[in-house]
PDB file of N, CA and C in Angstrom:
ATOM      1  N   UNK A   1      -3.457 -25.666 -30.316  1.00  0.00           N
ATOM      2  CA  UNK A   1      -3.649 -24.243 -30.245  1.00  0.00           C
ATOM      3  C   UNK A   1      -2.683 -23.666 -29.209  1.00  0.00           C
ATOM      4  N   UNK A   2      -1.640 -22.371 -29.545  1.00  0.00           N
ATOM      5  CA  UNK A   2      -0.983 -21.622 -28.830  1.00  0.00           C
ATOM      6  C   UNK A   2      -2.204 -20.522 -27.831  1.00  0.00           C
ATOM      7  N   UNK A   3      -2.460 -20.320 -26.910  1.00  0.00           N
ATOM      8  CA  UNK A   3      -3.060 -20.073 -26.157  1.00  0.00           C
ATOM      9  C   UNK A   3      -2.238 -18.226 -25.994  1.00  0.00           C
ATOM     10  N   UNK A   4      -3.032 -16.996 -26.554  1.00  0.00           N
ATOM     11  CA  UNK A   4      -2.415 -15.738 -26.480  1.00  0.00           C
ATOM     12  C   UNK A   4      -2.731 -15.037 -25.239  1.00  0.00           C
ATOM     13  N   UNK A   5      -2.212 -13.746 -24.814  1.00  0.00           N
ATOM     14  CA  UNK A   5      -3.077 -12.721 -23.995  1.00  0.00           C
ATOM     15  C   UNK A   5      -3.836 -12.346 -24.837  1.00  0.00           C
ATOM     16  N   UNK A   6      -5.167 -11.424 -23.903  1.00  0.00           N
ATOM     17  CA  UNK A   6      -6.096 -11.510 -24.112  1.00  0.00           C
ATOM     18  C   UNK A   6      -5.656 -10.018 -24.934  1.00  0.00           C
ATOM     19  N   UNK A   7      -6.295 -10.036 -26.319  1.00  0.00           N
ATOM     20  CA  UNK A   7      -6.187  -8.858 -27.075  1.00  0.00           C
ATOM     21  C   UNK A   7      -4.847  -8.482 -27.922  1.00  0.00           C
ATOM     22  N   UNK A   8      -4.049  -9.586 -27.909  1.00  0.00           N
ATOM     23  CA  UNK A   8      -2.618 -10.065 -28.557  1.00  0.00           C
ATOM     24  C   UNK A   8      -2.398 -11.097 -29.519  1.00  0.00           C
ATOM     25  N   UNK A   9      -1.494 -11.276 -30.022  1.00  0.00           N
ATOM     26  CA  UNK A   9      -1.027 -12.118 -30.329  1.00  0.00           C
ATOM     27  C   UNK A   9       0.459 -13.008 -30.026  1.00  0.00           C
ATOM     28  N   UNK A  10       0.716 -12.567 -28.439  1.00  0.00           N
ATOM     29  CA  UNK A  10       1.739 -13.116 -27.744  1.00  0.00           C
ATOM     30  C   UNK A  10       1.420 -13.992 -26.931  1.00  0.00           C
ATOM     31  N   UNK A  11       1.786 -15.250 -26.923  1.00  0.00           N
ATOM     32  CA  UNK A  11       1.231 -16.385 -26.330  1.00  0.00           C
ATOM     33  C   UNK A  11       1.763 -16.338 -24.657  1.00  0.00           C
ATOM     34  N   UNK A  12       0.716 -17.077 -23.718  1.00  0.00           N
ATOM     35  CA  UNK A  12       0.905 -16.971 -22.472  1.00  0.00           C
ATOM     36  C   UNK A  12       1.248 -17.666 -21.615  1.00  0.00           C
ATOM     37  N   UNK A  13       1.695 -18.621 -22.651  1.00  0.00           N
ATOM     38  CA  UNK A  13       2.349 -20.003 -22.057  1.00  0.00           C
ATOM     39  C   UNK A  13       1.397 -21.412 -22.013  1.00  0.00           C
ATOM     40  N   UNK A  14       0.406 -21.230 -22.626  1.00  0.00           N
ATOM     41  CA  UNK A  14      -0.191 -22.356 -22.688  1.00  0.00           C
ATOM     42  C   UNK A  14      -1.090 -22.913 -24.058  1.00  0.00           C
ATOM     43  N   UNK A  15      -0.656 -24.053 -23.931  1.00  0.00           N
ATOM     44  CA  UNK A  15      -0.639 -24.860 -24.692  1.00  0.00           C
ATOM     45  C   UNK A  15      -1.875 -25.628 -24.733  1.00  0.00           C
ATOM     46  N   UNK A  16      -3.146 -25.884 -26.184  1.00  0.00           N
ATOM     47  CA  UNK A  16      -3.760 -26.855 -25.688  1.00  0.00           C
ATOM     48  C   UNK A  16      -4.314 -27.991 -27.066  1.00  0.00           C
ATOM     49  N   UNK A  17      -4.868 -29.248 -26.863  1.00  0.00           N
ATOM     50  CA  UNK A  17      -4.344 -29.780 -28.062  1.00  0.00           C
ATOM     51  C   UNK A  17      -3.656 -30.094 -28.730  1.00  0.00           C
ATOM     52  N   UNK A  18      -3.319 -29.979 -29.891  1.00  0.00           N
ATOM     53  CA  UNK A  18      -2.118 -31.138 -31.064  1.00  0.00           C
ATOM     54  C   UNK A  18      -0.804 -29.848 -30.177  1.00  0.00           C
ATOM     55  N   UNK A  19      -1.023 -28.630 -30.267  1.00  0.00           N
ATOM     56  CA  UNK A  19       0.289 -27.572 -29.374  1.00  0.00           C
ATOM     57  C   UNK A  19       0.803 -28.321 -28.701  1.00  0.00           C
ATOM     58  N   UNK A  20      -0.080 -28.989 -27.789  1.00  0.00           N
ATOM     59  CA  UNK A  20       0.662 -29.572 -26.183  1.00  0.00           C
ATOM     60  C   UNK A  20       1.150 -30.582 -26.403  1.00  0.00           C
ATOM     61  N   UNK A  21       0.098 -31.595 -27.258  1.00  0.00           N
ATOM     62  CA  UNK A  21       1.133 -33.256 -27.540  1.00  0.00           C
ATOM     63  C   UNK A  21       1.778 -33.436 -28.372  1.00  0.00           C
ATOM     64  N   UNK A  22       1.908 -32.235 -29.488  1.00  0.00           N
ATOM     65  CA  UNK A  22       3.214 -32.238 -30.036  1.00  0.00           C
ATOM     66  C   UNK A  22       4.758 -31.926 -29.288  1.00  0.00           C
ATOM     67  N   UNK A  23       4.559 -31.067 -27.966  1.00  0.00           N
ATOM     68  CA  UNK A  23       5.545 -30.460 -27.149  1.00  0.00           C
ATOM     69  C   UNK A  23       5.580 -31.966 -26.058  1.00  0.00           C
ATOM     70  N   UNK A  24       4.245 -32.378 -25.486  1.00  0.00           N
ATOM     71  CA  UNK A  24       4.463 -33.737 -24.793  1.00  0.00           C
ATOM     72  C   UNK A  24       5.200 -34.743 -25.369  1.00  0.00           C
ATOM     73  N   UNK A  25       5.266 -34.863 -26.460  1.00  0.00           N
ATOM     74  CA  UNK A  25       6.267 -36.197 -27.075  1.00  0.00           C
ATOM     75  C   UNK A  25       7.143 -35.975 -26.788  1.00  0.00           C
ATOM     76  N   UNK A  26       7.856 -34.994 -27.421  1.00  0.00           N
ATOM     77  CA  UNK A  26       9.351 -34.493 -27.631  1.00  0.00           C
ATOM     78  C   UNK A  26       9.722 -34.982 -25.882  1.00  0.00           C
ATOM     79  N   UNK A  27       9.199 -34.488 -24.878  1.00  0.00           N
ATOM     80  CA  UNK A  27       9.722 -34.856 -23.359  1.00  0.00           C
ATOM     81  C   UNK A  27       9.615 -36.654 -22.904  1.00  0.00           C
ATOM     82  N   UNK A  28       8.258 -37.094 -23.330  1.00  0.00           N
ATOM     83  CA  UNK A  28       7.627 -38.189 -22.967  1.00  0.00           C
ATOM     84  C   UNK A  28       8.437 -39.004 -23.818  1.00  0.00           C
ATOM     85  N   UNK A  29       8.388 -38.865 -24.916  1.00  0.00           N
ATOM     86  CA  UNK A  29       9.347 -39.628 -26.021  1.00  0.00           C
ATOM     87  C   UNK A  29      10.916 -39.960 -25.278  1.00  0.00           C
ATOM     88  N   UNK A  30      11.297 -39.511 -24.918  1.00  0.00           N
ATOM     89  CA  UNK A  30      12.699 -39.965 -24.367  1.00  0.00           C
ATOM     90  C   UNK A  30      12.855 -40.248 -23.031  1.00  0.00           C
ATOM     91  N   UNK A  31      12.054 -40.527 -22.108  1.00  0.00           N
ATOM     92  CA  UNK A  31      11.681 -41.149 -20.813  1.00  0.00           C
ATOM     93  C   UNK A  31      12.068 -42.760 -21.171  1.00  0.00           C
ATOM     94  N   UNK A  32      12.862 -43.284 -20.158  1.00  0.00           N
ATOM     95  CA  UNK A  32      12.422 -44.939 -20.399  1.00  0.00           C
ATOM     96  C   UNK A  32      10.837 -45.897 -19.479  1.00  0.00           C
ATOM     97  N   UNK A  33      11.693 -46.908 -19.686  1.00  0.00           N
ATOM     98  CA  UNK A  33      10.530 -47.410 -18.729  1.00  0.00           C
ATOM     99  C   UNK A  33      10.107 -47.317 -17.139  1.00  0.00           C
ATOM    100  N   UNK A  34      10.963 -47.256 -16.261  1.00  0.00           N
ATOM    101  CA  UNK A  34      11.183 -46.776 -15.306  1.00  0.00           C
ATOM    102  C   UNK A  34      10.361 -45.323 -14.776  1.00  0.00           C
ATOM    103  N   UNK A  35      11.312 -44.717 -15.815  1.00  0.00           N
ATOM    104  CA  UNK A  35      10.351 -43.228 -15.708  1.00  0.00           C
ATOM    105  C   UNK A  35       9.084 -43.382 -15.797  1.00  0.00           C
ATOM    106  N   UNK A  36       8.134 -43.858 -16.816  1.00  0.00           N
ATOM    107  CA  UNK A  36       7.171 -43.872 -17.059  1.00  0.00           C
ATOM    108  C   UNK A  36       6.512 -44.729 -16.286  1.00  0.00           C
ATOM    109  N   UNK A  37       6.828 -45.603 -15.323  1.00  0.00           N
ATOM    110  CA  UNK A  37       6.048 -46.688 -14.279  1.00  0.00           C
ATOM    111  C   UNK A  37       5.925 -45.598 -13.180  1.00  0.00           C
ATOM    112  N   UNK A  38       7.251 -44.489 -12.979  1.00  0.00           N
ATOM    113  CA  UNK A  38       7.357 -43.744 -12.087  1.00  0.00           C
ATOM    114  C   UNK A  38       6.237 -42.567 -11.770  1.00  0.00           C
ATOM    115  N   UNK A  39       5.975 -41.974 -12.997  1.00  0.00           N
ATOM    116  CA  UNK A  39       4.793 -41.219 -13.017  1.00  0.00           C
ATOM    117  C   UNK A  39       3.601 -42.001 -13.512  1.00  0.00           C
ATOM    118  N   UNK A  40       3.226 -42.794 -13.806  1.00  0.00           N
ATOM    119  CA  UNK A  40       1.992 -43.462 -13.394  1.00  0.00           C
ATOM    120  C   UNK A  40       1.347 -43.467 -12.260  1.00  0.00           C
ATOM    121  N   UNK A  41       2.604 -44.345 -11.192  1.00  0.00           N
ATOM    122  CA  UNK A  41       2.300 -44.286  -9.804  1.00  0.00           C
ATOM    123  C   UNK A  41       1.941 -43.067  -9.485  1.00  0.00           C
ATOM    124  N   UNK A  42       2.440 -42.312  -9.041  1.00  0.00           N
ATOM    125  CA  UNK A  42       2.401 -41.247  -8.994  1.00  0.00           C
ATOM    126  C   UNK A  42       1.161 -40.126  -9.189  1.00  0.00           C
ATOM    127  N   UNK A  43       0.607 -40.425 -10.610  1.00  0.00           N
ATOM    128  CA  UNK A  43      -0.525 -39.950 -10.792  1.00  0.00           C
ATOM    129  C   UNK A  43      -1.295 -40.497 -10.251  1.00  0.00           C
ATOM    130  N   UNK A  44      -1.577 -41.917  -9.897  1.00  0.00           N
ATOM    131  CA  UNK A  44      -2.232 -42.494  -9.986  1.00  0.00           C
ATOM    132  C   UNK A  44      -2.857 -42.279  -8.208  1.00  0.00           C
ATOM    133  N   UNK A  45      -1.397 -42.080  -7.557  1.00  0.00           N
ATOM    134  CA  UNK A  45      -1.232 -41.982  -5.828  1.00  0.00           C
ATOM    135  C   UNK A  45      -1.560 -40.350  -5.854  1.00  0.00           C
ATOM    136  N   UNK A  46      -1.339 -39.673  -6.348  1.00  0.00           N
ATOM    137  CA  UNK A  46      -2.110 -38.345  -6.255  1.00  0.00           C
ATOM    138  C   UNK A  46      -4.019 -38.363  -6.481  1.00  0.00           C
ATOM    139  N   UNK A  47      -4.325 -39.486  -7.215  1.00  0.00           N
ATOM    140  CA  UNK A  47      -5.787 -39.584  -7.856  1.00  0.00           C
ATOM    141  C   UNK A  47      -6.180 -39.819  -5.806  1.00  0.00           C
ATOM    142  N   UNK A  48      -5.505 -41.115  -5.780  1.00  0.00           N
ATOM    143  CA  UNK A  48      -6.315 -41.620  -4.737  1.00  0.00           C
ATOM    144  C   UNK A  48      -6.239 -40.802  -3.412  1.00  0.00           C
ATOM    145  N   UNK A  49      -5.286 -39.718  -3.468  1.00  0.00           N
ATOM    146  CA  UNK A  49      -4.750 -39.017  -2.171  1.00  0.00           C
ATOM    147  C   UNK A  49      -6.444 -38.205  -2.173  1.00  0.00           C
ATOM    148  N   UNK A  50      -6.792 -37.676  -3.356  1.00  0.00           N
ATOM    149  CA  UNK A  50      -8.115 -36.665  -3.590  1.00  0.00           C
ATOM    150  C   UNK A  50      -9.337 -37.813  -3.052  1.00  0.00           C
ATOM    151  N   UNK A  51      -9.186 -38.802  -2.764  1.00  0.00           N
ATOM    152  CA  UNK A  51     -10.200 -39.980  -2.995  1.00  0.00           C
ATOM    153  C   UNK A  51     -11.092 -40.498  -4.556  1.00  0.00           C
ATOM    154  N   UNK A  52     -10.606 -39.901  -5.193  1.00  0.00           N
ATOM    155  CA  UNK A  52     -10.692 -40.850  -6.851  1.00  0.00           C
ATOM    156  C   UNK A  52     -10.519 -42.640  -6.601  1.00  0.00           C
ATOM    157  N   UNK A  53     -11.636 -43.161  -7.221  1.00  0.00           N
ATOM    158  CA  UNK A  53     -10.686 -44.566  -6.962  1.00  0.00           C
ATOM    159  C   UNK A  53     -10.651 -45.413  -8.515  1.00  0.00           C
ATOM    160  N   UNK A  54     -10.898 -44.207  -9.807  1.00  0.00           N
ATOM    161  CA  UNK A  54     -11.215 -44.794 -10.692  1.00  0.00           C
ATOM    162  C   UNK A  54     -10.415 -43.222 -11.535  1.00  0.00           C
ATOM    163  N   UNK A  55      -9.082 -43.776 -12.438  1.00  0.00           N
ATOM    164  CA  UNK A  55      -8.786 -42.156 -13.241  1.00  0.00           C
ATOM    165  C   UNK A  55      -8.755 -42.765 -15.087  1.00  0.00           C
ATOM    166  N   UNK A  56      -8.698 -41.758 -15.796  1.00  0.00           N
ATOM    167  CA  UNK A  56      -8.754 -42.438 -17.576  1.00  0.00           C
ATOM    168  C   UNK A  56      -7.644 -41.891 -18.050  1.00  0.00           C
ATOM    169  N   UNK A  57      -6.714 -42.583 -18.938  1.00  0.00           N
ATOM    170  CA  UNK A  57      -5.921 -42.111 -19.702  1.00  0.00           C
ATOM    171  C   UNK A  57      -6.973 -41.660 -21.268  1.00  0.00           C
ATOM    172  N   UNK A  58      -7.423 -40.580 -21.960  1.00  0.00           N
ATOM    173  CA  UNK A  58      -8.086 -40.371 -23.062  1.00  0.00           C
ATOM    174  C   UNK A  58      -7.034 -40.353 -24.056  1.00  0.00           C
ATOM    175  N   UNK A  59      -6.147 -40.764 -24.105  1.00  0.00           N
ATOM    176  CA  UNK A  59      -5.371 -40.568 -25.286  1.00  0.00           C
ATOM    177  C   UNK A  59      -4.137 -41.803 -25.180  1.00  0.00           C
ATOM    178  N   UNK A  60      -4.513 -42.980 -25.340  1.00  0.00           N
ATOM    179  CA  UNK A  60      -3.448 -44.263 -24.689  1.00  0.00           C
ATOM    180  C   UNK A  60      -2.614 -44.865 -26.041  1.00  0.00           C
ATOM    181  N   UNK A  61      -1.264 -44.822 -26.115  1.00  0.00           N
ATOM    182  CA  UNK A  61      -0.711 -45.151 -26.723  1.00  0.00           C
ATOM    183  C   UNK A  61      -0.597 -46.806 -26.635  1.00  0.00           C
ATOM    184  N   UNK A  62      -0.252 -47.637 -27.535  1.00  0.00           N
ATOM    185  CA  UNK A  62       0.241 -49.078 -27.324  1.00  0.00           C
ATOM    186  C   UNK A  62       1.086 -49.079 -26.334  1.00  0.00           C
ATOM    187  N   UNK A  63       2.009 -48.510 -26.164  1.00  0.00           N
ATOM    188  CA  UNK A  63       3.160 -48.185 -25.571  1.00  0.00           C
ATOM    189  C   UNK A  63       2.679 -48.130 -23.409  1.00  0.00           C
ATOM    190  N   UNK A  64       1.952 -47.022 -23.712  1.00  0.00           N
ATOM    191  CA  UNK A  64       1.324 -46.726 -22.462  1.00  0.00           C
ATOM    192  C   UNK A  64       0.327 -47.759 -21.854  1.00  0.00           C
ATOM    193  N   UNK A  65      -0.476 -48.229 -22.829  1.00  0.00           N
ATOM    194  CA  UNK A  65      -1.284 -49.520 -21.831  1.00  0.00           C
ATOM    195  C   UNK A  65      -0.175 -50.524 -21.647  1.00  0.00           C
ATOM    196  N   UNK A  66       0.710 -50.936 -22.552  1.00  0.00           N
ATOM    197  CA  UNK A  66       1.596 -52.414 -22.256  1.00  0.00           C
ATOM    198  C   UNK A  66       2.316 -51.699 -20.282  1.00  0.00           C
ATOM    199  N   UNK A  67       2.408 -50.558 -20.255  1.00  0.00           N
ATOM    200  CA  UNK A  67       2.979 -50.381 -18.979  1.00  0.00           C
ATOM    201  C   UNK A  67       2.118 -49.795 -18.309  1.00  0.00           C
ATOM    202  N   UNK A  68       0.508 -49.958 -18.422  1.00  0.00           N
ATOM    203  CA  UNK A  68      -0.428 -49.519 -17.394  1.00  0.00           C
ATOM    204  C   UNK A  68      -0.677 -51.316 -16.692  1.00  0.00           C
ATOM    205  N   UNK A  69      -1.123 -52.270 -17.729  1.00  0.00           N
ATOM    206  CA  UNK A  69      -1.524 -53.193 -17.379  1.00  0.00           C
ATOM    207  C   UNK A  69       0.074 -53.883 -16.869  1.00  0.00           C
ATOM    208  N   UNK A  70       1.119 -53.774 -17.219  1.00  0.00           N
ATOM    209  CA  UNK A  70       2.400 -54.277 -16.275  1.00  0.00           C
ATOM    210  C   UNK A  70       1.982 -54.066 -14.949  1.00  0.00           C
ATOM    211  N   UNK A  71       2.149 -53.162 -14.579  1.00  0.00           N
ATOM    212  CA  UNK A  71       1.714 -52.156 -13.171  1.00  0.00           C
ATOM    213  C   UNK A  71       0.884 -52.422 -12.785  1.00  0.00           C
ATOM    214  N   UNK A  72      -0.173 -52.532 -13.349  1.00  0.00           N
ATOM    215  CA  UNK A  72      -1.578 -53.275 -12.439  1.00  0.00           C
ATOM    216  C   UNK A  72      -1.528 -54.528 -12.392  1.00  0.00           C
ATOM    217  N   UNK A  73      -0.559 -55.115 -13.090  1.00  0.00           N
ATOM    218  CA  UNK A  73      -0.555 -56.845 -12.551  1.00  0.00           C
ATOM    219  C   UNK A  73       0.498 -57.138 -11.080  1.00  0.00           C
ATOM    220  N   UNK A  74       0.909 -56.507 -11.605  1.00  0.00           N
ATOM    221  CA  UNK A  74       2.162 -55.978  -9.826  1.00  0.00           C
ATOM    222  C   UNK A  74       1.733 -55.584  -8.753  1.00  0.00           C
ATOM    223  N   UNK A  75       0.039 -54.945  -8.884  1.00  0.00           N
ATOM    224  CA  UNK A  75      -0.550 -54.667  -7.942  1.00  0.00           C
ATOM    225  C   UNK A  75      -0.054 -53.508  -7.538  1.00  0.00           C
ATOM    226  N   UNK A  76       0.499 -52.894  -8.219  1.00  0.00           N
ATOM    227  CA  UNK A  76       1.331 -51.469  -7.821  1.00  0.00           C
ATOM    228  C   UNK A  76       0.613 -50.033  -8.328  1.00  0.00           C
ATOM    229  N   UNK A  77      -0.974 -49.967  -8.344  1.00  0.00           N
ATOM    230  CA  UNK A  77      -1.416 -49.256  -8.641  1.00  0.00           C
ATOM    231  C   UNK A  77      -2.815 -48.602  -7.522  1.00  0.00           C
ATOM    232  N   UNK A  78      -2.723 -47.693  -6.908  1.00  0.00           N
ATOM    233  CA  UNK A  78      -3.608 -47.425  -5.759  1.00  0.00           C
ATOM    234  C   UNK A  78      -5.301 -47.753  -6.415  1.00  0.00           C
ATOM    235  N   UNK A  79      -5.837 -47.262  -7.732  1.00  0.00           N
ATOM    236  CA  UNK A  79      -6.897 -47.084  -8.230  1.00  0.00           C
ATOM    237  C   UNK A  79      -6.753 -47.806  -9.586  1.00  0.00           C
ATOM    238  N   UNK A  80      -8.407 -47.743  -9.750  1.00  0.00           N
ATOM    239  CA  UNK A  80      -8.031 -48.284 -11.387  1.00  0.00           C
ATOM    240  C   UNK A  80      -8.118 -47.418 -12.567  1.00  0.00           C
ATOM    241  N   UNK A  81      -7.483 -47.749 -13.513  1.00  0.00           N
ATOM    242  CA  UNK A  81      -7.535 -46.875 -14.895  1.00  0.00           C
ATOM    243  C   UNK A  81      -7.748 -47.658 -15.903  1.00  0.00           C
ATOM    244  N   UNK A  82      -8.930 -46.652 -16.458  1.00  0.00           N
ATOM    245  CA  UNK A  82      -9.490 -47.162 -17.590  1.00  0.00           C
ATOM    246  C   UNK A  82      -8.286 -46.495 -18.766  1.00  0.00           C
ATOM    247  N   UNK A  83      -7.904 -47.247 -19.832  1.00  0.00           N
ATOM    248  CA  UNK A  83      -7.586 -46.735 -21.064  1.00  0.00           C
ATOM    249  C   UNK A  83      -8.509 -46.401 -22.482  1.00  0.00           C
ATOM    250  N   UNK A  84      -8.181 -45.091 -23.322  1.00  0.00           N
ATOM    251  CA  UNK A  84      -9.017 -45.012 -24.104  1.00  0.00           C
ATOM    252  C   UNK A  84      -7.491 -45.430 -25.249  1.00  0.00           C
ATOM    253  N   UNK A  85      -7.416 -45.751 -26.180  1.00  0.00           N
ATOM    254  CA  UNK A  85      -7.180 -45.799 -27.068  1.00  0.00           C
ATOM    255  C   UNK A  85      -6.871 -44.387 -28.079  1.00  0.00           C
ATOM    256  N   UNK A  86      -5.609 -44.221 -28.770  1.00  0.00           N
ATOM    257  CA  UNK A  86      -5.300 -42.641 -29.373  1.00  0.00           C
ATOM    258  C   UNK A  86      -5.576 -43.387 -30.837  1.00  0.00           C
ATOM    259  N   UNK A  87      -6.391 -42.995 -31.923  1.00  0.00           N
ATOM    260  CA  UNK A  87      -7.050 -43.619 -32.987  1.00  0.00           C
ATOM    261  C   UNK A  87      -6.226 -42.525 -34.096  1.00  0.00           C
ATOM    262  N   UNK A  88      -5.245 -42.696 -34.627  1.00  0.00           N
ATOM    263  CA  UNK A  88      -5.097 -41.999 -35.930  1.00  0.00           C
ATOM    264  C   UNK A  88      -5.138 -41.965 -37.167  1.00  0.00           C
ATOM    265  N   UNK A  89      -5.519 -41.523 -38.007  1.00  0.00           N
ATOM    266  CA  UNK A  89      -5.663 -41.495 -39.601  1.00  0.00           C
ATOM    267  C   UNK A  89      -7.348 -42.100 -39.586  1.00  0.00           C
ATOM    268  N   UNK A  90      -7.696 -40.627 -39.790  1.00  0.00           N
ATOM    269  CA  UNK A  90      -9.487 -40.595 -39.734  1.00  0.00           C
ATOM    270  C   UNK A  90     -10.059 -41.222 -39.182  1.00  0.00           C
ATOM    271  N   UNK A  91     -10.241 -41.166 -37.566  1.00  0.00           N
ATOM    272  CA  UNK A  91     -11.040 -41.436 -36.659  1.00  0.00           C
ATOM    273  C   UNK A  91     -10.761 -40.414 -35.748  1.00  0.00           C
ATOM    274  N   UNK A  92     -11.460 -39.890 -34.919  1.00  0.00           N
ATOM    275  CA  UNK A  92     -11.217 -39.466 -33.253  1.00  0.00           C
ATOM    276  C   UNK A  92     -12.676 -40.050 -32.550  1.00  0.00           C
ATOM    277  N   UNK A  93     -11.831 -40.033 -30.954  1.00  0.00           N
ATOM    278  CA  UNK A  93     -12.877 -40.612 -30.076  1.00  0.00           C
ATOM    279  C   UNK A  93     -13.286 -39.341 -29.517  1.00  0.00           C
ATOM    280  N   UNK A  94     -14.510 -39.250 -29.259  1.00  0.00           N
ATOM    281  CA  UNK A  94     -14.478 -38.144 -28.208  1.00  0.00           C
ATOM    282  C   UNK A  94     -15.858 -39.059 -26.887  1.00  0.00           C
ATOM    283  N   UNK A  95     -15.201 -39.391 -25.844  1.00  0.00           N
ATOM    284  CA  UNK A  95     -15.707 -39.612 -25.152  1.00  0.00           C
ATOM    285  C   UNK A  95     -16.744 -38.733 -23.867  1.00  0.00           C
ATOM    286  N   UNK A  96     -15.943 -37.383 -23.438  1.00  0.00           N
ATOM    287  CA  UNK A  96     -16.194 -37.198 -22.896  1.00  0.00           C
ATOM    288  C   UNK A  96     -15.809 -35.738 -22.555  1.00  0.00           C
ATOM    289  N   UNK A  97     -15.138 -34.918 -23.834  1.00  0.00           N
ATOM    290  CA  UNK A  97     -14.684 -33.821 -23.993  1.00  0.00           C
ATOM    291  C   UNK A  97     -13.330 -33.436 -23.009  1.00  0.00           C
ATOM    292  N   UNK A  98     -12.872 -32.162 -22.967  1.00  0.00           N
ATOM    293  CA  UNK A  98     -12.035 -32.056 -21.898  1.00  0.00           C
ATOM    294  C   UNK A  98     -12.115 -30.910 -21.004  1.00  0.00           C
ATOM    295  N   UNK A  99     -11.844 -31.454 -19.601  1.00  0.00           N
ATOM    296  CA  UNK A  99     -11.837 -30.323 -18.674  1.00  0.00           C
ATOM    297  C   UNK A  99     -11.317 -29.318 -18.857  1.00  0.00           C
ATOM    298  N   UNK A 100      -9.915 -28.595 -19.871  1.00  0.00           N
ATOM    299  CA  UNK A 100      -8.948 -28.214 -20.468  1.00  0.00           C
ATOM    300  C   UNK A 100     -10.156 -27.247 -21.222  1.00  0.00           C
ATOM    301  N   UNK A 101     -10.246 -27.688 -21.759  1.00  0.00           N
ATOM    302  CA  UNK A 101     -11.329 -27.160 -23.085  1.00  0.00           C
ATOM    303  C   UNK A 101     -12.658 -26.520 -22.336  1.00  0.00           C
ATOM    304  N   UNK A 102     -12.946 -26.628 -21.549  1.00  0.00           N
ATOM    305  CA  UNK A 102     -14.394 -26.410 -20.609  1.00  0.00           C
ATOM    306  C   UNK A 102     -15.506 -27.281 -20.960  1.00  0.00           C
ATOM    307  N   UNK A 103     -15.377 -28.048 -22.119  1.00  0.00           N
ATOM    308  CA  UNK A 103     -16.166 -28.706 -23.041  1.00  0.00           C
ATOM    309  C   UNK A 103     -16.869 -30.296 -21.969  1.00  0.00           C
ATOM    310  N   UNK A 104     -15.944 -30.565 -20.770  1.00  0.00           N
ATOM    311  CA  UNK A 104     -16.411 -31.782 -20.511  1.00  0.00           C
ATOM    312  C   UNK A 104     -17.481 -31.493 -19.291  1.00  0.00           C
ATOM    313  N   UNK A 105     -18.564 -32.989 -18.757  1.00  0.00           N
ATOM    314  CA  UNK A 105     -19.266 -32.441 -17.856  1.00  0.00           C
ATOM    315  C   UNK A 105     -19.032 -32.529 -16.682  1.00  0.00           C
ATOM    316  N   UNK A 106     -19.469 -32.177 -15.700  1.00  0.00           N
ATOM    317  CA  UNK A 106     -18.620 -31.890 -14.293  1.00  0.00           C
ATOM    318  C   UNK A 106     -19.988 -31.799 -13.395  1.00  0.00           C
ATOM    319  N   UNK A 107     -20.108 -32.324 -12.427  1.00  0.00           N
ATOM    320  CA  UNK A 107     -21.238 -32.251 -11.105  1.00  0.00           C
ATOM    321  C   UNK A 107     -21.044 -30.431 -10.824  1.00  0.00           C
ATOM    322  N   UNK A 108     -20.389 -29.810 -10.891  1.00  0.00           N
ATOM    323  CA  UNK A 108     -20.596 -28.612 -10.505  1.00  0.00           C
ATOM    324  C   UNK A 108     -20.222 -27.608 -11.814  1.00  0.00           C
ATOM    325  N   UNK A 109     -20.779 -26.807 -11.833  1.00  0.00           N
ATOM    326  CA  UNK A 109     -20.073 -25.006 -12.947  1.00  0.00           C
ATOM    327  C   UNK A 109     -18.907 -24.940 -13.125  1.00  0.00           C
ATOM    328  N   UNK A 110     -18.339 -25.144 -14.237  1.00  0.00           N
ATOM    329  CA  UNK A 110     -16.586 -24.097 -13.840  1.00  0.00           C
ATOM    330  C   UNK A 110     -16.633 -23.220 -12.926  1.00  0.00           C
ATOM    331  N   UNK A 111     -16.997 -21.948 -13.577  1.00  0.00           N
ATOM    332  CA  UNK A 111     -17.224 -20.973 -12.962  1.00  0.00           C
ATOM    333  C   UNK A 111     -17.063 -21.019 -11.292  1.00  0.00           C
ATOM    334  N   UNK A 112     -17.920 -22.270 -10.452  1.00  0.00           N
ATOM    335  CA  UNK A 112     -18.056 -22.440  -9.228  1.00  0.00           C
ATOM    336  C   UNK A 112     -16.729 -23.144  -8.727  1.00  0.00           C
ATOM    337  N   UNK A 113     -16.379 -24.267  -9.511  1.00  0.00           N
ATOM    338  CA  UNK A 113     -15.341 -24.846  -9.510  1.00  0.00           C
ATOM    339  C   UNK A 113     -14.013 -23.855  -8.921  1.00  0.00           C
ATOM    340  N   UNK A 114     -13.629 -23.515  -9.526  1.00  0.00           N
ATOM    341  CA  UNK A 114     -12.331 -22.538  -9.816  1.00  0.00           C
ATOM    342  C   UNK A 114     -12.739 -21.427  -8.683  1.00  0.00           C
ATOM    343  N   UNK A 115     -13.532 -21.277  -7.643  1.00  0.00           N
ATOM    344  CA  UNK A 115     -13.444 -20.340  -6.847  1.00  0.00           C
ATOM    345  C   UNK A 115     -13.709 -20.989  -5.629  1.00  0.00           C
ATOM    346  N   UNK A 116     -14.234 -22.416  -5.502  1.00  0.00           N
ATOM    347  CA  UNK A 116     -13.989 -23.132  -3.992  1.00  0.00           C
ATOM    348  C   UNK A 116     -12.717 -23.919  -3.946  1.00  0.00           C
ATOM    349  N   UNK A 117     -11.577 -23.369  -4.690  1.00  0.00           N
ATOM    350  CA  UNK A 117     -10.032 -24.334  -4.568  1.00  0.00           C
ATOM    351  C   UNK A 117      -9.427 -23.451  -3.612  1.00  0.00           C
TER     352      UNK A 117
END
């Protein structure tokens, strides 16, 4: 879904769903390996900077676990990550909805959320 202003049909720059990971490939798709060990870390050292000590990939390519579990055998990963698996041609997982969506659950309100940052 192209994401509009409110009462338009001119989009506002955001992207959510098949919109976004159709636009995520096209970038992610031409990264090598390097790159992609690079932002792992990364995410992964931002999770633990918040004190997270546990983050999920919900959408894991073959591709992406063979270089999650590289990385965690290297010991080069602050926290652990669970992988979900990306299931195509009639299946979806829905584990746990998305924060994106408002749909997932959260110890506190959106609403509350978004005004103690």
């Amino acid at each position: 879904m192209i994401r509009c202003k409110k009462g338009s049909d001119e989009p506002d720059g955001g992207l959510e769903e098949a919109a976004f990971f159709g636009s995520l490939g096209k970038v992610f798709g031409k990264l090598g390996s390097a790159e992609n060990v690079a932002i792992l870390k990364a995410g992964t050292e931002l999770y633990a900077g918040f004190g997270y000590t546990t983050a999920q990939e919900g959408r894991a390519t073959p591709d992406i676990v063979a270089t999650m579990a590289a990385t965690a055998n290297k010991g080069s990963l602050k926290i652990d990550v669970v992988a979900h698996p990306d299931i195509i041609g009639g299946a979806k997982l829905s584990l746990d909805s998305s924060p994106q969506g408002r749909t997932a659950w959260m110890t506190k309100p959106y609403f509350k959320m978004l005004t103690e940052f």
